[in-house]
C-alpha atoms as a PDB file:
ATOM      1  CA  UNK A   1     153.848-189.312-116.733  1.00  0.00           C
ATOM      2  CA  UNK A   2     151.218-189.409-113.710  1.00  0.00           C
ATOM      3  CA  UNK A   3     151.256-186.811-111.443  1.00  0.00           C
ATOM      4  CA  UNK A   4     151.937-187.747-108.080  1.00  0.00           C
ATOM      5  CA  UNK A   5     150.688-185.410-105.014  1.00  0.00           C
ATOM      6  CA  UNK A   6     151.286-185.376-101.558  1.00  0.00           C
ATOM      7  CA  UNK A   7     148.804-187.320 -99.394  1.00  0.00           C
ATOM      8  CA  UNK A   8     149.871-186.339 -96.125  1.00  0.00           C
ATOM      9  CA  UNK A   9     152.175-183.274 -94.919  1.00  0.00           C
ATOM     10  CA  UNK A  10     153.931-182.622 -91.269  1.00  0.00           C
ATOM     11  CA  UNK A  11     152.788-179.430 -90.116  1.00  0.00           C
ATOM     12  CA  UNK A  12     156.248-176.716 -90.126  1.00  0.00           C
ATOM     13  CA  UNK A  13     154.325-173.594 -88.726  1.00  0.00           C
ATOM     14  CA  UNK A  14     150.747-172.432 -88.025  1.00  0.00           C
ATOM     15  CA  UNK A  15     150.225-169.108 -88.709  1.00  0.00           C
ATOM     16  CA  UNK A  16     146.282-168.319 -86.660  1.00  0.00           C
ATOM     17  CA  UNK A  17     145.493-165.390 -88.375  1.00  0.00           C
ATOM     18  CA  UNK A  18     147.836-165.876 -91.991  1.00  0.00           C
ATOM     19  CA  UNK A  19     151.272-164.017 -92.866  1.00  0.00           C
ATOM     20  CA  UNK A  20     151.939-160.814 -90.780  1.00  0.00           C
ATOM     21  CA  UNK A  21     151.668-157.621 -92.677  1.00  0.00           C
ATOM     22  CA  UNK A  22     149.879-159.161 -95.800  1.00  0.00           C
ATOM     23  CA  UNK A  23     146.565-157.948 -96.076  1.00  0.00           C
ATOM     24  CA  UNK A  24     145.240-161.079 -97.944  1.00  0.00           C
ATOM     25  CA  UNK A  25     147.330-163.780 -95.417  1.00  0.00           C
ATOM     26  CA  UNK A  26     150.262-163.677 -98.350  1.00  0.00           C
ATOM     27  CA  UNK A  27     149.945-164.374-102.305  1.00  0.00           C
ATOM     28  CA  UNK A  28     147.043-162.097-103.723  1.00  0.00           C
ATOM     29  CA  UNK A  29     143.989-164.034-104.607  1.00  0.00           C
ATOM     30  CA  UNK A  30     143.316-166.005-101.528  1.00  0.00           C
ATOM     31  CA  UNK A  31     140.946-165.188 -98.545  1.00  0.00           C
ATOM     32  CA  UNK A  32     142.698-164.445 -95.283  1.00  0.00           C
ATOM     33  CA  UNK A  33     142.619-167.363 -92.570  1.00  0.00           C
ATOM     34  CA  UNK A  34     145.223-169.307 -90.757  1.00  0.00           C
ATOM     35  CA  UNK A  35     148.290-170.082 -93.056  1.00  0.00           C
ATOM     36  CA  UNK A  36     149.718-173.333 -92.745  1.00  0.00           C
ATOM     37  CA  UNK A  37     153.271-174.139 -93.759  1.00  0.00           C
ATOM     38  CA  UNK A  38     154.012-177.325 -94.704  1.00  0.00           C
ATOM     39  CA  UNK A  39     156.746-180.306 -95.145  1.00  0.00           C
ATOM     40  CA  UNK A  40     154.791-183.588 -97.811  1.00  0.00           C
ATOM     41  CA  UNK A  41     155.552-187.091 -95.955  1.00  0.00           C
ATOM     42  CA  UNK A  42     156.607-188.674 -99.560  1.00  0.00           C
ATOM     43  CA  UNK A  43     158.320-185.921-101.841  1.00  0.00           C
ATOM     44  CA  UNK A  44     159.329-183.486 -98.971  1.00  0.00           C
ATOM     45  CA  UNK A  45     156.904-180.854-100.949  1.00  0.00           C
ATOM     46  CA  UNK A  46     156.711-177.432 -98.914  1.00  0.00           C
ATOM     47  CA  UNK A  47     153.372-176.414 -99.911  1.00  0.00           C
ATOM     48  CA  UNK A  48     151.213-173.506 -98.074  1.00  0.00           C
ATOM     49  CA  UNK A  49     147.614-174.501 -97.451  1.00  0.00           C
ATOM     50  CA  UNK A  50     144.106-172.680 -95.767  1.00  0.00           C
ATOM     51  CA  UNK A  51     143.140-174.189 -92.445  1.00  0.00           C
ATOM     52  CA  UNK A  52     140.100-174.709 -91.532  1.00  0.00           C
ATOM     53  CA  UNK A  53     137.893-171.595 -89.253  1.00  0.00           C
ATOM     54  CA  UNK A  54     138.650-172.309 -85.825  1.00  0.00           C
ATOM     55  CA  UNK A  55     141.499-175.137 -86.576  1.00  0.00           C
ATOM     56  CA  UNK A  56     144.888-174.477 -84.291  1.00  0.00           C
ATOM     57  CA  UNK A  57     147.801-176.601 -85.204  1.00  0.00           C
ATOM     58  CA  UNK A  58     150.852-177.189 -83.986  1.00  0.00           C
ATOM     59  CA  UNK A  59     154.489-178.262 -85.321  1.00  0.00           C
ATOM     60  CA  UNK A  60     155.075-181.601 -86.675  1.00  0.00           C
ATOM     61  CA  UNK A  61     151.137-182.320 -86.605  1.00  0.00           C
ATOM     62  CA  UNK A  62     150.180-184.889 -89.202  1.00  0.00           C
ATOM     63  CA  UNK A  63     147.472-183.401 -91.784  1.00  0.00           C
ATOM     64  CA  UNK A  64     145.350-184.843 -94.598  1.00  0.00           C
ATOM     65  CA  UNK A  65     146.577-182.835 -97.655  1.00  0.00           C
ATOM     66  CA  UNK A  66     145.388-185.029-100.415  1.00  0.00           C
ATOM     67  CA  UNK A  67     142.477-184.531-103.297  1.00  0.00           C
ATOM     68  CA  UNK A  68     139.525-186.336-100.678  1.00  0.00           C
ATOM     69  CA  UNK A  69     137.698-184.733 -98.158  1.00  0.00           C
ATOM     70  CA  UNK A  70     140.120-183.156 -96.111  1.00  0.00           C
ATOM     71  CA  UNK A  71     139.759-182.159 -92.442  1.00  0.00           C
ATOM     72  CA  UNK A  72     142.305-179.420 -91.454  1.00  0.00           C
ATOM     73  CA  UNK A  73     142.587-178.204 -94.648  1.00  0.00           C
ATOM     74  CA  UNK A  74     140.548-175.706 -96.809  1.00  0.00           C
ATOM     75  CA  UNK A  75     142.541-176.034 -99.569  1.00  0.00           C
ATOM     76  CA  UNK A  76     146.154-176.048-100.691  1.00  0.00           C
ATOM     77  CA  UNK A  77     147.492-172.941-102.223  1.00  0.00           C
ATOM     78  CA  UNK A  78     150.538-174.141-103.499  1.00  0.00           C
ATOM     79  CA  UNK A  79     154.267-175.263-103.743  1.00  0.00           C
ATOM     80  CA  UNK A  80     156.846-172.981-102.202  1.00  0.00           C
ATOM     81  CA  UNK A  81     160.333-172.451-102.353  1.00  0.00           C
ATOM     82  CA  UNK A  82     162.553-172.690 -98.961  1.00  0.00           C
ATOM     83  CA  UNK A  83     163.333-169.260 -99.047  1.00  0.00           C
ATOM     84  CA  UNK A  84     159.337-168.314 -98.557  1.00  0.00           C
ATOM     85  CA  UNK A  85     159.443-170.534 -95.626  1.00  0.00           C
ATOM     86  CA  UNK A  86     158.747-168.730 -91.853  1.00  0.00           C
ATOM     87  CA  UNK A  87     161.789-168.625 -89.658  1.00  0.00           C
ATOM     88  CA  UNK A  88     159.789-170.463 -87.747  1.00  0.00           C
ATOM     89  CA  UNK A  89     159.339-173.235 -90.413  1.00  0.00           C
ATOM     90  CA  UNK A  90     162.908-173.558 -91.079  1.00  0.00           C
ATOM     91  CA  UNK A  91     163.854-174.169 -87.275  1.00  0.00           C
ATOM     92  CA  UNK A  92     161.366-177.004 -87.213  1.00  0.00           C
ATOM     93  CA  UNK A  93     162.360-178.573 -90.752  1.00  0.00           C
ATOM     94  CA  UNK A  94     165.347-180.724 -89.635  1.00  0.00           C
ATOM     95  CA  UNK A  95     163.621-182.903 -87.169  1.00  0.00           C
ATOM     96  CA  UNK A  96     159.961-183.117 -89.381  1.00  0.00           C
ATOM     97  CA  UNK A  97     162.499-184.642 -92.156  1.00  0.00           C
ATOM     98  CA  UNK A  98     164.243-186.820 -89.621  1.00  0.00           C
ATOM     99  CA  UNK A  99     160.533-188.229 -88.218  1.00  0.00           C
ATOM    100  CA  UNK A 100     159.316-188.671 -92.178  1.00  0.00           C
ATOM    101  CA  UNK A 101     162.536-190.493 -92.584  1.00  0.00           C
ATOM    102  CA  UNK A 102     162.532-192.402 -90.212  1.00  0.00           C
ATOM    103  CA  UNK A 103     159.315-193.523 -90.144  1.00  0.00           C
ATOM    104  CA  UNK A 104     159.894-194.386 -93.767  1.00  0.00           C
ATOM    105  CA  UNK A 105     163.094-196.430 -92.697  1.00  0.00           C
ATOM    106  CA  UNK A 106     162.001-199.239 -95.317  1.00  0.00           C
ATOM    107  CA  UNK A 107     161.724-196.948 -98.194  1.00  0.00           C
ATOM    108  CA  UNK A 108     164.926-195.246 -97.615  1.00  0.00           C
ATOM    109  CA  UNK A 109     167.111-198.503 -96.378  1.00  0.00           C
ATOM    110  CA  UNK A 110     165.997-199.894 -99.978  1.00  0.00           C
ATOM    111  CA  UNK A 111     167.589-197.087-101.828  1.00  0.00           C
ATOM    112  CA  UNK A 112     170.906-197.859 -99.872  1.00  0.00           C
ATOM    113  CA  UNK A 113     169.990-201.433-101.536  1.00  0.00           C
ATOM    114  CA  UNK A 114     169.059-200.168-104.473  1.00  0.00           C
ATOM    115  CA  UNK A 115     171.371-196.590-105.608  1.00  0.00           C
ATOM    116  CA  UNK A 116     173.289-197.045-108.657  1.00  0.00           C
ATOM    117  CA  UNK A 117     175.655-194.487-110.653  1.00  0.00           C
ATOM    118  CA  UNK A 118     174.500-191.512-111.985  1.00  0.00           C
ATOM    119  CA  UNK A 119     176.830-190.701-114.264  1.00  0.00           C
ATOM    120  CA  UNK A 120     180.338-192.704-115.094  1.00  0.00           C
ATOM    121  CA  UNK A 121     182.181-191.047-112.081  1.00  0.00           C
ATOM    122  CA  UNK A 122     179.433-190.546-109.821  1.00  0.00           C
ATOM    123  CA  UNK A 123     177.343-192.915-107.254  1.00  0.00           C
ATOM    124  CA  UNK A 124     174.254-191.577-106.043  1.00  0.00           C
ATOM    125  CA  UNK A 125     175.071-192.836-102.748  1.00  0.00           C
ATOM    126  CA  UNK A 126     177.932-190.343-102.549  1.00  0.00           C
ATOM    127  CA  UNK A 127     175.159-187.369-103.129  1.00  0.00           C
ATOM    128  CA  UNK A 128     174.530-188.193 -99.738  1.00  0.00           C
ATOM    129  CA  UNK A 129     176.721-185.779 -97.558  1.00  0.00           C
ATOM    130  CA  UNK A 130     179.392-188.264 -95.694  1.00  0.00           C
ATOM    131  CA  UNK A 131     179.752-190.575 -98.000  1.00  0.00           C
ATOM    132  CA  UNK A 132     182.990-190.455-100.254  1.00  0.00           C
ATOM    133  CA  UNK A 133     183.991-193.098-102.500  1.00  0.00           C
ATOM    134  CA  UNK A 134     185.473-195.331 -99.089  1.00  0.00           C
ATOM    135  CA  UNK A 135     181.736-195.245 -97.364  1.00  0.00           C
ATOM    136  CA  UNK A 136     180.408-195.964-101.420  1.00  0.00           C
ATOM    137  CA  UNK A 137     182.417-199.417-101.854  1.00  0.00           C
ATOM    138  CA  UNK A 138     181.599-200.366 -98.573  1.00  0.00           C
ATOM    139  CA  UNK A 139     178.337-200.104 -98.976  1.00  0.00           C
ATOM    140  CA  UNK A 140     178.176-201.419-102.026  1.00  0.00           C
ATOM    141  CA  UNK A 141     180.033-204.615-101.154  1.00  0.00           C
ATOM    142  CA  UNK A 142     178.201-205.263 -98.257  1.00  0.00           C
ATOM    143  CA  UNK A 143     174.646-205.166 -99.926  1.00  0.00           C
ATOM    144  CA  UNK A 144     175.906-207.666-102.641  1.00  0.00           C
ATOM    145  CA  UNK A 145     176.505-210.411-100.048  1.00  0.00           C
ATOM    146  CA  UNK A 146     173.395-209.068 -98.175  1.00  0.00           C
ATOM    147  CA  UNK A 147     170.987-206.501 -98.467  1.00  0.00           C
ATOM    148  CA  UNK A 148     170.574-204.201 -95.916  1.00  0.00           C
ATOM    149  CA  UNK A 149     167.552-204.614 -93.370  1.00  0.00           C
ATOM    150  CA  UNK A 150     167.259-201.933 -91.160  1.00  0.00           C
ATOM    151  CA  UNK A 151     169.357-198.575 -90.928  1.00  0.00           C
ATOM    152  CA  UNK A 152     170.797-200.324 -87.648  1.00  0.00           C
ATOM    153  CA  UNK A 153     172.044-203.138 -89.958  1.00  0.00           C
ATOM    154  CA  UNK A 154     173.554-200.634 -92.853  1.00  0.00           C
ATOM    155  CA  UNK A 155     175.339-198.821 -90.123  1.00  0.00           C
ATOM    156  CA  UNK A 156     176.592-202.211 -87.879  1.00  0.00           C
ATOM    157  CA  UNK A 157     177.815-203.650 -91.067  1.00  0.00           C
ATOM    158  CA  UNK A 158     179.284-200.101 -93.061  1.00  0.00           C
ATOM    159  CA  UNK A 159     180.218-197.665 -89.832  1.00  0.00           C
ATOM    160  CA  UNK A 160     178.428-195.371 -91.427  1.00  0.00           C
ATOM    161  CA  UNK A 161     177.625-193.244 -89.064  1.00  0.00           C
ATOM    162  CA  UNK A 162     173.784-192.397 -88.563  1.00  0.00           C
ATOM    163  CA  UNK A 163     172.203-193.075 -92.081  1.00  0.00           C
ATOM    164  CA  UNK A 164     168.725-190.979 -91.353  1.00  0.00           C
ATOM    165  CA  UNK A 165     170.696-188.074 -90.107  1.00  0.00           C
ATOM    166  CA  UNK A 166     173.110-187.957 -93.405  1.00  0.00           C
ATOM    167  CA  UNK A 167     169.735-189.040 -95.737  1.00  0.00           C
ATOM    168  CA  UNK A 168     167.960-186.017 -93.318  1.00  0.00           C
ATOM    169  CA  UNK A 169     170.869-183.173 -94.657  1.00  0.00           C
ATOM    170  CA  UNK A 170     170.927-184.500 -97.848  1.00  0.00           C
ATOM    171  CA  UNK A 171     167.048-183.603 -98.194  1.00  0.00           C
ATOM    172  CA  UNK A 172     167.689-180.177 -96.414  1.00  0.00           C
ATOM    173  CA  UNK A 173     169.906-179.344 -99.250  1.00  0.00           C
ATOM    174  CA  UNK A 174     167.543-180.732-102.037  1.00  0.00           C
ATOM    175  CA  UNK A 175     165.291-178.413-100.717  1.00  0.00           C
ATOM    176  CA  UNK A 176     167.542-175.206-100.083  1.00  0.00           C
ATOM    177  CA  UNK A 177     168.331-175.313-103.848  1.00  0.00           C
ATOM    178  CA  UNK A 178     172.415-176.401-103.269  1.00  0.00           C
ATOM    179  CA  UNK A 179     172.010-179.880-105.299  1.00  0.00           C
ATOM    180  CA  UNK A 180     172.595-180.028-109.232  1.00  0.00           C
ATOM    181  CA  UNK A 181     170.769-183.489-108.586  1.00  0.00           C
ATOM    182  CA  UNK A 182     167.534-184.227-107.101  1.00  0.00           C
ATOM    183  CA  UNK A 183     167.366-188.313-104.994  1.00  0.00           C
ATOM    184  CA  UNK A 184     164.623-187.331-102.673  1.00  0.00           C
ATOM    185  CA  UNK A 185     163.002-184.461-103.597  1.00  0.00           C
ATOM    186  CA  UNK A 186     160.685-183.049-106.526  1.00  0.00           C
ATOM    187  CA  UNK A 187     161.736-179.848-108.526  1.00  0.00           C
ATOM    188  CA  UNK A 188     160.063-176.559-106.831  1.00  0.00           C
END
């Protein structure tokens, strides 16, 4: 299987002169400089990374985090788990998730075109917090006489109620570690 990295990343926190109380700015092994905290724009990877000398970021800035030449970045120093996450970084979470989804609106309205069962007695689309089996069939029989468009169409036509805010927790969750199953997010 290819492996797929993270291109871009939304900025969660900016840490100017790396973690507090860590001699090295955190994991041993990597020089001390401004720590940057992360959110990936396609897998919703957390990943830590090196800014640049002199580089000041702020919450939900776009960055470069892929293999080219990259601008903020010095270099990535890894994945990391929620729990390693700033305070800071978890505040600002919930709305960089709702901006990535949302400005992925096609992506996401597809899988509500798309989500099929994932085992006998369970829909995907009901891993999404909100949706029981009711909000399921609904959806369900409304994409089979017409796929859904927008996430203004899917919620018009199902009364769901705001799709990117329900797709938005279910990520959140992914990513705190509560999901047996994984629709948006890689494994840590």
């Amino acid at each position: 299987m290819e492996k797929r990295y993270e291109e871009y990343a939304y900025v969660l926190d900016f840490l100017q002169h790396g973690r507090p109380g860590l001699p090295t700015g955190g994991r041993a092994g990597y020089r001390a400089g401004a720590l940057i905290q992360c959110v990936g724009e396609e897998f919703f990877t957390l990943l830590e990374a090196l800014g640049k000398e002199g580089l000041v970021l702020k919450p939900s800035d776009r960055i470069y985090v892929g293999k080219e030449s990259r601008e903020e970045v010095t270099y990535i120093i890894g994945r990391v788990g929620y729990d390693e996450l700033t305070g800071a970084a978890k505040s600002e979470l919930p709305g960089v998730i709702t901006r990535i989804v949302l400005n992925r609106e096609d992506w996401f309205v597809n899988f509500f075109n798309t989500a099929r069962a994932i085992t006998p007695r369970m829909h995907a689309l009901e891993l999404i917090p909100g949706i029981g089996k009711k909000y399921m069939w609904q959806l369900i029989n409304e994409r089979d006489r017409k796929p859904f468009e927008t996430f203004e169409d899917l919620q018009k036509r199902t009364e769901l109620p705001n799709p990117a805010k329900l797709i938005t927790k279910r990520v959140l969750e992914e990513l705190e570690g509560d999901s047996k199953y994984r629709l948006f997010t890689r494994e840590h």
